[in-house]
Protein backbone atom coordinates (compact mmCIF):
# COMPACT_ATOMS: atom_id res chain seq x y z
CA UNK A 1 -40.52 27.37 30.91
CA UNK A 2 -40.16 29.91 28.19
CA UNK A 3 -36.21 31.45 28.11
CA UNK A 4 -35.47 34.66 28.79
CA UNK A 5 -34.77 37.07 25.64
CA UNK A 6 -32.52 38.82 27.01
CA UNK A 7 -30.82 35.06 28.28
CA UNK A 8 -30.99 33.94 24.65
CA UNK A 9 -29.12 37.57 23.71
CA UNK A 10 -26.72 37.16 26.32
CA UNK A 11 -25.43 33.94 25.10
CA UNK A 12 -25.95 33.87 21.39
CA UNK A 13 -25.88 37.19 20.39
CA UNK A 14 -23.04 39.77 19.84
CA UNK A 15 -23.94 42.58 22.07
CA UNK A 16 -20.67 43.90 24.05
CA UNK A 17 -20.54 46.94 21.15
CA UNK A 18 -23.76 47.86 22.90
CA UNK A 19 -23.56 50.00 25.98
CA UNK A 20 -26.91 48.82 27.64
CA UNK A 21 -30.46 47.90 26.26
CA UNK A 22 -33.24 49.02 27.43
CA UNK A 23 -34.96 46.62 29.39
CA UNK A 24 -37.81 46.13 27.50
CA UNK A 25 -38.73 43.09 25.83
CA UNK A 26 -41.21 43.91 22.68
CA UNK A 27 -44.02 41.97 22.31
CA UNK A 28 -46.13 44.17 19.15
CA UNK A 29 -46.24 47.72 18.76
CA UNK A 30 -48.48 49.85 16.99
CA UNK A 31 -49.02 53.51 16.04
CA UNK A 32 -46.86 55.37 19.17
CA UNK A 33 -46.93 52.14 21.10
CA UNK A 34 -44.86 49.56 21.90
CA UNK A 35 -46.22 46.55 24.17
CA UNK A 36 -43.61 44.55 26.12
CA UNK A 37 -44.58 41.21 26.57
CA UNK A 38 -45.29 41.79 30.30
CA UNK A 39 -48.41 44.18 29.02
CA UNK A 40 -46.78 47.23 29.51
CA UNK A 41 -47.54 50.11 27.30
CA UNK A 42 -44.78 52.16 26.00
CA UNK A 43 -45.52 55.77 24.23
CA UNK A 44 -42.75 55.56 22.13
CA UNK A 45 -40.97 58.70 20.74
CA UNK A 46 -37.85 57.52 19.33
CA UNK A 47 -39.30 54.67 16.29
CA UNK A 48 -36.67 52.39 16.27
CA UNK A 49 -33.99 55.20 16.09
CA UNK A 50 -36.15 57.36 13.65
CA UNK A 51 -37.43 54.59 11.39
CA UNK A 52 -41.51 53.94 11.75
CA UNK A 53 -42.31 57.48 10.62
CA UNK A 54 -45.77 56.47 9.62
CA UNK A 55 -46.40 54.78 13.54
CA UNK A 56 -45.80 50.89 14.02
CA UNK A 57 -47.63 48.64 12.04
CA UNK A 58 -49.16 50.98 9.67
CA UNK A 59 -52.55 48.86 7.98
CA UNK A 60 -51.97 50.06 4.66
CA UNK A 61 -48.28 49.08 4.83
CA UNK A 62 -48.57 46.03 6.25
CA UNK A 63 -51.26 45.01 3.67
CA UNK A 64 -49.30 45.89 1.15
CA UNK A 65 -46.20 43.88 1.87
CA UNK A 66 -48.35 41.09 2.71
CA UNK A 67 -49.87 41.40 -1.32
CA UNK A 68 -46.49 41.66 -2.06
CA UNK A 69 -45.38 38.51 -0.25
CA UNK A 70 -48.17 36.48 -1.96
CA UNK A 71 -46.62 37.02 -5.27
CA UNK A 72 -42.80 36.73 -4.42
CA UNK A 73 -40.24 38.00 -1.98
CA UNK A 74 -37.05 38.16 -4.39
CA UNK A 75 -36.13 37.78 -7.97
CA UNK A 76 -32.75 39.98 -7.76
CA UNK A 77 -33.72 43.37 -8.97
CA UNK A 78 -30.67 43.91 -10.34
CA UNK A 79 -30.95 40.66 -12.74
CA UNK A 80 -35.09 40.55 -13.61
CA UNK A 81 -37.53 43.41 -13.61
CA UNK A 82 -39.54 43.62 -10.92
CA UNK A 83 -42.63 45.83 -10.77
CA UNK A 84 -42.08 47.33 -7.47
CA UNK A 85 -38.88 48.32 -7.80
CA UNK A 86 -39.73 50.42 -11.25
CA UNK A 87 -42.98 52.20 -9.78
CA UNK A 88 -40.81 52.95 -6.58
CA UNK A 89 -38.11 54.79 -8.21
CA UNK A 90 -40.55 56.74 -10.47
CA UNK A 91 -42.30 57.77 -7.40
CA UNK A 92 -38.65 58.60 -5.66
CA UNK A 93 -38.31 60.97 -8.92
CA UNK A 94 -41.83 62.51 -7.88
CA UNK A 95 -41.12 63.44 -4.67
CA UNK A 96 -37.74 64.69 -5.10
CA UNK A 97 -36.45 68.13 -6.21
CA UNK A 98 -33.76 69.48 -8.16
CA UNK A 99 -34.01 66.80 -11.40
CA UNK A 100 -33.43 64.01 -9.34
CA UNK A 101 -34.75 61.11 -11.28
CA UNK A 102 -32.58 58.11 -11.14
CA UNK A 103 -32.44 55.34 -7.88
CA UNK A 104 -30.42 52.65 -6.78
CA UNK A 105 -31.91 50.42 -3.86
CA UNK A 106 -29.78 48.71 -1.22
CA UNK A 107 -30.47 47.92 2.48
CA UNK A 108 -29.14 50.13 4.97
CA UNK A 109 -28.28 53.65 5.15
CA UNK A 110 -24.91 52.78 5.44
CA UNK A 111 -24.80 50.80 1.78
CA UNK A 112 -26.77 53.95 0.12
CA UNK A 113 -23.95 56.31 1.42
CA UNK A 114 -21.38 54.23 -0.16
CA UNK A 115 -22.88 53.53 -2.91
CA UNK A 116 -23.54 57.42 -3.68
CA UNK A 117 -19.80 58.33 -2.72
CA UNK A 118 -18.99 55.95 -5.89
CA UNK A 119 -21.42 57.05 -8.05
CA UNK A 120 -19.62 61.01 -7.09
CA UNK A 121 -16.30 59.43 -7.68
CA UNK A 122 -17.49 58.05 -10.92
CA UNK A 123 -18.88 60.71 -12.48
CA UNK A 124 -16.29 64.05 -11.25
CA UNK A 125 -13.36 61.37 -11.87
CA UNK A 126 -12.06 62.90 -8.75
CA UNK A 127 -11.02 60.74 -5.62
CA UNK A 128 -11.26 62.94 -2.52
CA UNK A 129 -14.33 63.51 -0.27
CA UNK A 130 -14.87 66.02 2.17
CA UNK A 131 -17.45 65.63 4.84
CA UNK A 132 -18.36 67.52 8.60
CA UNK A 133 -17.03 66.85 11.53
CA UNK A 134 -19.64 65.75 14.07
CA UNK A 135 -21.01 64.08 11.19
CA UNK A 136 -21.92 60.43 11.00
CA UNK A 137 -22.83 58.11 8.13
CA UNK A 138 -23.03 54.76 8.86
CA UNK A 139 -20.39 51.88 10.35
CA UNK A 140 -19.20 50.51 7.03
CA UNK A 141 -15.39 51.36 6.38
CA UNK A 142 -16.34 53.82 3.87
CA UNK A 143 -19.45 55.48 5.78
CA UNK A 144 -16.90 55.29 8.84
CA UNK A 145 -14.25 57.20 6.64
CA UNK A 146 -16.57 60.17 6.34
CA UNK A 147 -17.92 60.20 9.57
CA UNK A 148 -16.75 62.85 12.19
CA UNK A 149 -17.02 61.56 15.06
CA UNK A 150 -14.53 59.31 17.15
CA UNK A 151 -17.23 57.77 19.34
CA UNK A 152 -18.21 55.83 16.36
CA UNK A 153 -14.63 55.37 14.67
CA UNK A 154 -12.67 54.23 17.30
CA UNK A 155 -10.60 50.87 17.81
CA UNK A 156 -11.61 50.23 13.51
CA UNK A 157 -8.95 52.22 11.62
CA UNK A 158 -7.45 53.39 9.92
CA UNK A 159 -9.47 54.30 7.67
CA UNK A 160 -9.87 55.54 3.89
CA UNK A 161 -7.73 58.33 3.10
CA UNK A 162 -8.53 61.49 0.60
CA UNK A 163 -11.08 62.53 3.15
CA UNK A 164 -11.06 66.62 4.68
CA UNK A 165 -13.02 67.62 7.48
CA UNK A 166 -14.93 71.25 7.94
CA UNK A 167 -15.74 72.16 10.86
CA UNK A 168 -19.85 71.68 11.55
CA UNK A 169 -22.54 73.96 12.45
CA UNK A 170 -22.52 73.38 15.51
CA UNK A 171 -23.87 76.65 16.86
CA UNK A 172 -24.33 75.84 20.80
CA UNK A 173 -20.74 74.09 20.92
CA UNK A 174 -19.02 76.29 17.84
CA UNK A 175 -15.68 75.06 17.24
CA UNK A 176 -14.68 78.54 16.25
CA UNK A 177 -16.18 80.55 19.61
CA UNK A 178 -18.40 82.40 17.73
CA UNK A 179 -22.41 83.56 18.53
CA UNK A 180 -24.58 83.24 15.35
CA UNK A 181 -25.95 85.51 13.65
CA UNK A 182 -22.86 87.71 14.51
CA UNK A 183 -20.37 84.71 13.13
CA UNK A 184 -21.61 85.62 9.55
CA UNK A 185 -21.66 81.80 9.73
CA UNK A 186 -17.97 81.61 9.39
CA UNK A 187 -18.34 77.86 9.66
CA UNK A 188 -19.49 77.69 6.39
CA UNK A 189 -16.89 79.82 4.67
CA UNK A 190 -14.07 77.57 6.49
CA UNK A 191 -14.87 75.41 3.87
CA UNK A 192 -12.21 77.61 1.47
CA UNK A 193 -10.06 76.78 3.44
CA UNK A 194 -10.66 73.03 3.92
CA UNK A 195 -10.32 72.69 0.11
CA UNK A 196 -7.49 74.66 -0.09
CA UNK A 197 -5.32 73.43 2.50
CA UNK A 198 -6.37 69.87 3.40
CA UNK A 199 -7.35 68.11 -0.23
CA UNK A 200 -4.94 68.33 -3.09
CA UNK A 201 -7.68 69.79 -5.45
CA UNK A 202 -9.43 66.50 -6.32
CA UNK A 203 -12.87 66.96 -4.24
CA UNK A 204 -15.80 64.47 -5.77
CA UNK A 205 -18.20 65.51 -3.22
CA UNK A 206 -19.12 67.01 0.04
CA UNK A 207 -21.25 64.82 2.11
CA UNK A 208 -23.98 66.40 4.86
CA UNK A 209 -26.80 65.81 6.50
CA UNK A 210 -29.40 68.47 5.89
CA UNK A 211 -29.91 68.05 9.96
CA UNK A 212 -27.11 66.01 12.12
CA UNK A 213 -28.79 63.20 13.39
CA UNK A 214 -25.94 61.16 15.38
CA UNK A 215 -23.95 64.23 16.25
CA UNK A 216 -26.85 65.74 18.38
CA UNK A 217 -29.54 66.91 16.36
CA UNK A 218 -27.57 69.62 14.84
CA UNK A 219 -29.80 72.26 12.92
CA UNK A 220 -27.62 74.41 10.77
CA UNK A 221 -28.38 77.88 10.02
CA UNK A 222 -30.25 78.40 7.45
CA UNK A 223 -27.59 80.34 5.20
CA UNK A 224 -24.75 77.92 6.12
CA UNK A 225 -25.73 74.69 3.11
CA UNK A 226 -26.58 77.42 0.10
CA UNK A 227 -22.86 78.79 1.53
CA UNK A 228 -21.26 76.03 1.66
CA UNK A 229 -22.36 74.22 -1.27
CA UNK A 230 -22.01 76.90 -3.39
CA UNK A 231 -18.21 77.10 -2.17
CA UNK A 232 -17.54 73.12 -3.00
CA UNK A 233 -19.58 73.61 -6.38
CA UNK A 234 -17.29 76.13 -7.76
CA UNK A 235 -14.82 73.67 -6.97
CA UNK A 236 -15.91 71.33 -8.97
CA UNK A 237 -17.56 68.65 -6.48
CA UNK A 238 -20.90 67.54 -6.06
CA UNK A 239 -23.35 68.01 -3.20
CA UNK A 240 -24.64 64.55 -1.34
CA UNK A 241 -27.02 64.64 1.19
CA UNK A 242 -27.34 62.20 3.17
CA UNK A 243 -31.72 61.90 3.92
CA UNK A 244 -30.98 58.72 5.87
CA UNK A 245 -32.44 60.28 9.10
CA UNK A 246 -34.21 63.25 7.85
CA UNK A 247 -35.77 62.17 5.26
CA UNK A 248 -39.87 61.33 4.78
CA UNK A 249 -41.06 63.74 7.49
CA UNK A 250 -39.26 63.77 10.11
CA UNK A 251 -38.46 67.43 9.96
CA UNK A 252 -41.51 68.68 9.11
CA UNK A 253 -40.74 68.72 5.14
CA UNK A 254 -40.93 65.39 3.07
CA UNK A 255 -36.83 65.78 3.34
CA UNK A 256 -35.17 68.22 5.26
CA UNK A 257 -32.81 69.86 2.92
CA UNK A 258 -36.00 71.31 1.27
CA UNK A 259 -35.40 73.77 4.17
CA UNK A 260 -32.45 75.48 2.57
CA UNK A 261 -32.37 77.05 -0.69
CA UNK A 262 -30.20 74.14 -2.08
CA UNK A 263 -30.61 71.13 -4.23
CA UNK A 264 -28.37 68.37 -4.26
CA UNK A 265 -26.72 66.08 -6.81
CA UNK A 266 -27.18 63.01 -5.03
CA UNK A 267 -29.90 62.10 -2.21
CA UNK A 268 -29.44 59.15 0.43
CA UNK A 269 -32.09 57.93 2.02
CA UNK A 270 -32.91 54.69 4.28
CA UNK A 271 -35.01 54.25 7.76
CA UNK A 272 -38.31 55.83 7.27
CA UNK A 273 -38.31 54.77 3.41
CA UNK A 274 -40.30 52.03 4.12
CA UNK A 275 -41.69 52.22 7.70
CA UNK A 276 -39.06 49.43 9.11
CA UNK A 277 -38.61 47.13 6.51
CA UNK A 278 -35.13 47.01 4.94
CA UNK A 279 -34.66 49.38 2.36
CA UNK A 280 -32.49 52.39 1.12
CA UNK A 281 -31.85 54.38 -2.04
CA UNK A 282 -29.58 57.35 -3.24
CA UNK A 283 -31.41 59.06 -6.41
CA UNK A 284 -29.06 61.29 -8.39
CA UNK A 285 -29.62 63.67 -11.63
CA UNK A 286 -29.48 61.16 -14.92
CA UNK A 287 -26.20 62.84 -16.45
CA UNK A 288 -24.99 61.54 -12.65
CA UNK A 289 -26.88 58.26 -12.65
CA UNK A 290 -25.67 57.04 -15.41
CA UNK A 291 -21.90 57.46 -14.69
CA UNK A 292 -21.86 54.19 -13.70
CA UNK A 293 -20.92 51.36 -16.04
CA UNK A 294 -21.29 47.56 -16.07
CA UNK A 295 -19.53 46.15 -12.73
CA UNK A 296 -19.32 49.16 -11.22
CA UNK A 297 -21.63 48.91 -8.62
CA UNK A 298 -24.86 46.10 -7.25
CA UNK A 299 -26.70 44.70 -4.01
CA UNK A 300 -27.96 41.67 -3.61
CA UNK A 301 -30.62 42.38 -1.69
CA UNK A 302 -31.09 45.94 -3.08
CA UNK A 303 -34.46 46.80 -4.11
CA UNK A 304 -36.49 43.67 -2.36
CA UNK A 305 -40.14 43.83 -3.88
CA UNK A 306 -41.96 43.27 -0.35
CA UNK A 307 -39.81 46.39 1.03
CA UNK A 308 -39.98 48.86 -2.12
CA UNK A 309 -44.35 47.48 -1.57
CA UNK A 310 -43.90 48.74 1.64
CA UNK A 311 -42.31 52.13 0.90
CA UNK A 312 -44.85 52.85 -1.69
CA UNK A 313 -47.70 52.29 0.84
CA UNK A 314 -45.45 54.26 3.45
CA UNK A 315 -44.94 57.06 0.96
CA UNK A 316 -49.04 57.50 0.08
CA UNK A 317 -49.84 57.52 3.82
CA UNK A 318 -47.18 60.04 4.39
CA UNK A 319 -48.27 62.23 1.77
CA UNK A 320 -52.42 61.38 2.02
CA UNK A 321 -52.40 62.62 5.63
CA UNK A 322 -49.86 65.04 5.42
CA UNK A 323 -47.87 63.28 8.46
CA UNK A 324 -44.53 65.92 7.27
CA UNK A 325 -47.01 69.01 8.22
CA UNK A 326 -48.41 66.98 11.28
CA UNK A 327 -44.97 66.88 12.58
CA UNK A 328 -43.66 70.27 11.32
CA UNK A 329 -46.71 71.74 14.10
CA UNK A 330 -46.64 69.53 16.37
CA UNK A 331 -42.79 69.65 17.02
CA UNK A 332 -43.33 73.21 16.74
CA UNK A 333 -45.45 73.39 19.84
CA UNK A 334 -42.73 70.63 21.76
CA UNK A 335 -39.96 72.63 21.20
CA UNK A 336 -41.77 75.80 22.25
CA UNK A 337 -42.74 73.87 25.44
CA UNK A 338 -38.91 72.34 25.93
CA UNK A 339 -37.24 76.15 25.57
CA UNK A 340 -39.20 77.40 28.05
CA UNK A 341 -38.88 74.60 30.43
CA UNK A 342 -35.23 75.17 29.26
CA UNK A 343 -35.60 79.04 30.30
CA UNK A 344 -36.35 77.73 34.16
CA UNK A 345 -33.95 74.76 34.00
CA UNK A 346 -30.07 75.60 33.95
CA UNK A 347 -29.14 71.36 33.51
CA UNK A 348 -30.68 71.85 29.73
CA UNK A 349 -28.64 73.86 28.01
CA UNK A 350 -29.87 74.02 24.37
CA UNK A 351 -32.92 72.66 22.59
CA UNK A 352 -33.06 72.46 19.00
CA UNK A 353 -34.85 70.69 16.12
CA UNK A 354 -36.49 70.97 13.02
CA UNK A 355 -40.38 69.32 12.83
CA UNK A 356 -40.04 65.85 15.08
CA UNK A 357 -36.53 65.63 15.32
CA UNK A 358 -35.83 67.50 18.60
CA UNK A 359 -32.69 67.16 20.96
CA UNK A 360 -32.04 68.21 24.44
CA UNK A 361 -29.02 68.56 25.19
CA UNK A 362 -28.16 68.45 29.19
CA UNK A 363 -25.14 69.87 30.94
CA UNK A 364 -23.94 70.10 34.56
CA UNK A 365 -22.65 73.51 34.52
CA UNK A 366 -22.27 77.10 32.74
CA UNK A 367 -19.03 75.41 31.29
CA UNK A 368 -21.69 73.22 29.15
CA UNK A 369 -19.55 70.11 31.02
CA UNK A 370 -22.11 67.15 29.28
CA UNK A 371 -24.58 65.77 31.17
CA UNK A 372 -23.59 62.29 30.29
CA UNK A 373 -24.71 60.44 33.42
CA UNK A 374 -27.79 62.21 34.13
CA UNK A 375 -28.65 62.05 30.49
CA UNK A 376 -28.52 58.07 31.02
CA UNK A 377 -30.43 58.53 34.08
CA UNK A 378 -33.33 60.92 32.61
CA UNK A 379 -33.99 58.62 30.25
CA UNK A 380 -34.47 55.47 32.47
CA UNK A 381 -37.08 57.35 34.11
CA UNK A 382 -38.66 58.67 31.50
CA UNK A 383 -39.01 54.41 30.25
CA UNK A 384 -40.02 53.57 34.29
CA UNK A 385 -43.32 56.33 33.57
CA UNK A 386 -43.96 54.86 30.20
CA UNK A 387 -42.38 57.08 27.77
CA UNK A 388 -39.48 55.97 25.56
CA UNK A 389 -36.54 58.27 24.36
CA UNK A 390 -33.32 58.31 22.80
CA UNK A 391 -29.75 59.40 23.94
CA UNK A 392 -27.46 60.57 21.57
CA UNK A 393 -24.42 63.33 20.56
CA UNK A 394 -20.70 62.96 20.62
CA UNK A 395 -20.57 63.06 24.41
CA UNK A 396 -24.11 61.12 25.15
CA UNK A 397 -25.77 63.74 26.56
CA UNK A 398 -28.46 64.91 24.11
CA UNK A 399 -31.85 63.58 24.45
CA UNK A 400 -33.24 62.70 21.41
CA UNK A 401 -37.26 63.11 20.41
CA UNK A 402 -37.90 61.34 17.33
CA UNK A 403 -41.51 59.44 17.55
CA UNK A 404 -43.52 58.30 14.97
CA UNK A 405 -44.98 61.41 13.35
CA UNK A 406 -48.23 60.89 13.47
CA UNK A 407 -48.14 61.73 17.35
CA UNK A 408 -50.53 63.59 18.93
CA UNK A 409 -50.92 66.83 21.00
CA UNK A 410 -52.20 64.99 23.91
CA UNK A 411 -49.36 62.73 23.83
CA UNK A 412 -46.50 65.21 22.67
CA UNK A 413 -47.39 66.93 25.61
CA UNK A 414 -47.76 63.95 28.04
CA UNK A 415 -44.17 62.90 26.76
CA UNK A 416 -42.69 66.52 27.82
CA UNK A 417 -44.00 66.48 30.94
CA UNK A 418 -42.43 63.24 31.69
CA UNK A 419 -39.45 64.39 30.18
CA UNK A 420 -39.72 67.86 32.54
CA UNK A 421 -40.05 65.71 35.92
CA UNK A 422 -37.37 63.87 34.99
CA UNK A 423 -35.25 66.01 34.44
CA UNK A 424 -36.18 68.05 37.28
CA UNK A 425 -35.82 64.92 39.65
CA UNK A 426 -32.03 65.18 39.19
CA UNK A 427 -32.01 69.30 38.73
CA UNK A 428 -34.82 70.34 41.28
């Protein structure tokens, strides 16, 4: 008799961190489907927490790792030259703005972030950092350090010091009771004071994501990064975004800070880099890049051939079939749909989103109390009729829309009406 995976994870696998799986045992996937092993077809629009941006099991990047494979799996990038890794970064340097030209490859988002906080450190000779609240960069110590949120910090400190906190654009929750446009985005210019009154004048680098993944899909105004980065530049720190979320696609550009008039000094990027296998970079201006010096900095893994294979194939199809403008119109047409069903429904309070990276988020009353529960329950329906979401935000009440983007009308559409009678099952 064949065991149980979820048996096999309940014994052998450390899971109490996790607050509940869904109960759906993959068997393959491909495109916007997942296939459990009991033949049920999932349509799924949240790609392995924003990863698959080119769909499951993508032909030309699955051939390509496999040609990859053939040849050899690891040399240690960092010790031989391997061809992959070189035609990678020169692509990285293509597809990137602002004179970014120089990469370094590691394996998680988490790894790139640190990695590029050094690399600010290194080259500023400054120690401090100062990142967003509501922020979130990965579960290392040092991603954890500039990461806003408690959710994700707690029980682990404490943590690395020399790190301020500005308050984020958080327009539908705004920590300073303000109503944008009438703010003036005064969130942005609060970072004057953040610098002035909470570092000692020894700033490296602000860290952002172009678009908040973890803290809600938070969409900033579009005057609030120029702002703000021009504030922390004339203090003499460098701008890092952090691409590990937003990056190849997902909001409707090839990265999302190409939204804003801005250019950063240092790019992260992970997840859809290489349409789910293991892989992230940071690329940084050469006078930047080359701050480091021997010892400084390395990864093992960093750079695997059969990944940075992968990512080229992943980039090509991206680009060849324009899958950043396919979800740029398509999530255009979603969110349209979602506001108005958000006009008629008082239990969603905000919907926001850039391209195919859309959140929901669902209260219980016209205090905006979160909607954790039902947000829990919405999405458990929305699975029982097929359709696979996220949940996400500092309170667990946002519903996140992140599918492959290579989704369809027909099925962005089927997915928000599932979404609608769900949500309208607990909020008639």
């Amino acid at each position: 008799m064949r065991v149980k995976t979820k048996d096999l994870y309940d014994e052998y696998l450390i899971t109490s961190m996790v607050a509940g799986f869904e109960p759906v045992e993959v068997d393959h996937a491909y495109g916007c489907v997942m296939v459990g092993r009991d033949g049920r077809e999932y349509l799924d629009c949240f790609s392995g927490i924003a990863v698959v941006n080119a769909g499951h099991c993508h032909p030309e990047v699955v051939s390509a790792a496999k040609v990859q494979m053939d040849k050899f799996i690891h040399c240690g990038a960092y010790v031989y030259y391997s061809p992959p890794v070189g035609e990678l970064a020169r692509r990285l340097a293509e597809i990137t703005r602002g004179g970014l030209r120089k990469s370094f490859f590691g394996s998680s988002g988490a790894e790139a972030v640190e990695g590029a906080i050094r690399l600010a450190k290194q080259f500023t000779k400054r120690k401090e950092v100062v990142a967003l609240t509501h922020g979130f960069h990965g579960r290392t110590v040092g991603a954890l350090s500039v990461s806003g949120t408690r959710g994700r910090k707690k029980g682990a400190g404490p943590y690395l010091s020399g790190v301020a906190f500005a308050p984020a654009p958080y327009c539908y929750r705004c920590p300073l009771k303000l109503k944008y446009p009438g703010c003036g985005v005064a969130c942005a210019d609060c970072m004057k004071h953040v610098l002035e009154c909470q570092t000692s004048g020894d700033v490296a680098a602000f860290i952002a994501e172009p678009v908040m993944g973890e803290g809600g899909i938070i969409v900033p105004p579009p005057e609030y990064l120029p702002k703000v980065v021009e504030i922390v530049r004339d203090d003499g720190a460098l701008f890092i975004a952090d691409e590990v979320q937003s990056g190849f696609g997902r909001t409707g550009k090839l990265f999302a800070v190409e939204h804003y008039s801005v250019e950063p000094d240092i790019l992260c990027m992970a997840k859809g880099i290489a349409d789910g296998f293991p892989l992230s970079a940071f690329i940084a201006r050469p006078e930047v890049a080359d701050a480091f010096t021997p010892g400084d900095h390395l990864s093992t893994f960093g750079g695997n051939p059969v990944s940075c294979a992968a990512a080229l194939a992943n980039i090509d199809v991206l680009l060849s079939n324009d899958l950043p403008g396919r979800a740029a119109q398509v999530g255009a047409g979603m969110i349209e749909r979602l506001q108005a069903f958000q006009r008629r429904c008082a239990m969603v309070g905000d919907v926001r989103g850039l391209g195919l990276m859309i959140g929901l988020e669902l209260v219980k009353d016209e205090n905006r109390t979160p909607a954790t529960r039902e947000a829990g329950k919405v999405r458990s329906l929305c699975r029982e009729k097929g359709v696979l979401f996220g949940v996400g935000g500092p309170y667990a009440n946002v519903i996140r829309i992140q599918p492959p983007l290579l989704l369809s009308e027909i099925d962005a559409n089927h997915a928000a009406e599932v979404l609608e009678q769900a949500i309208s099952t607990l909020h008639p």
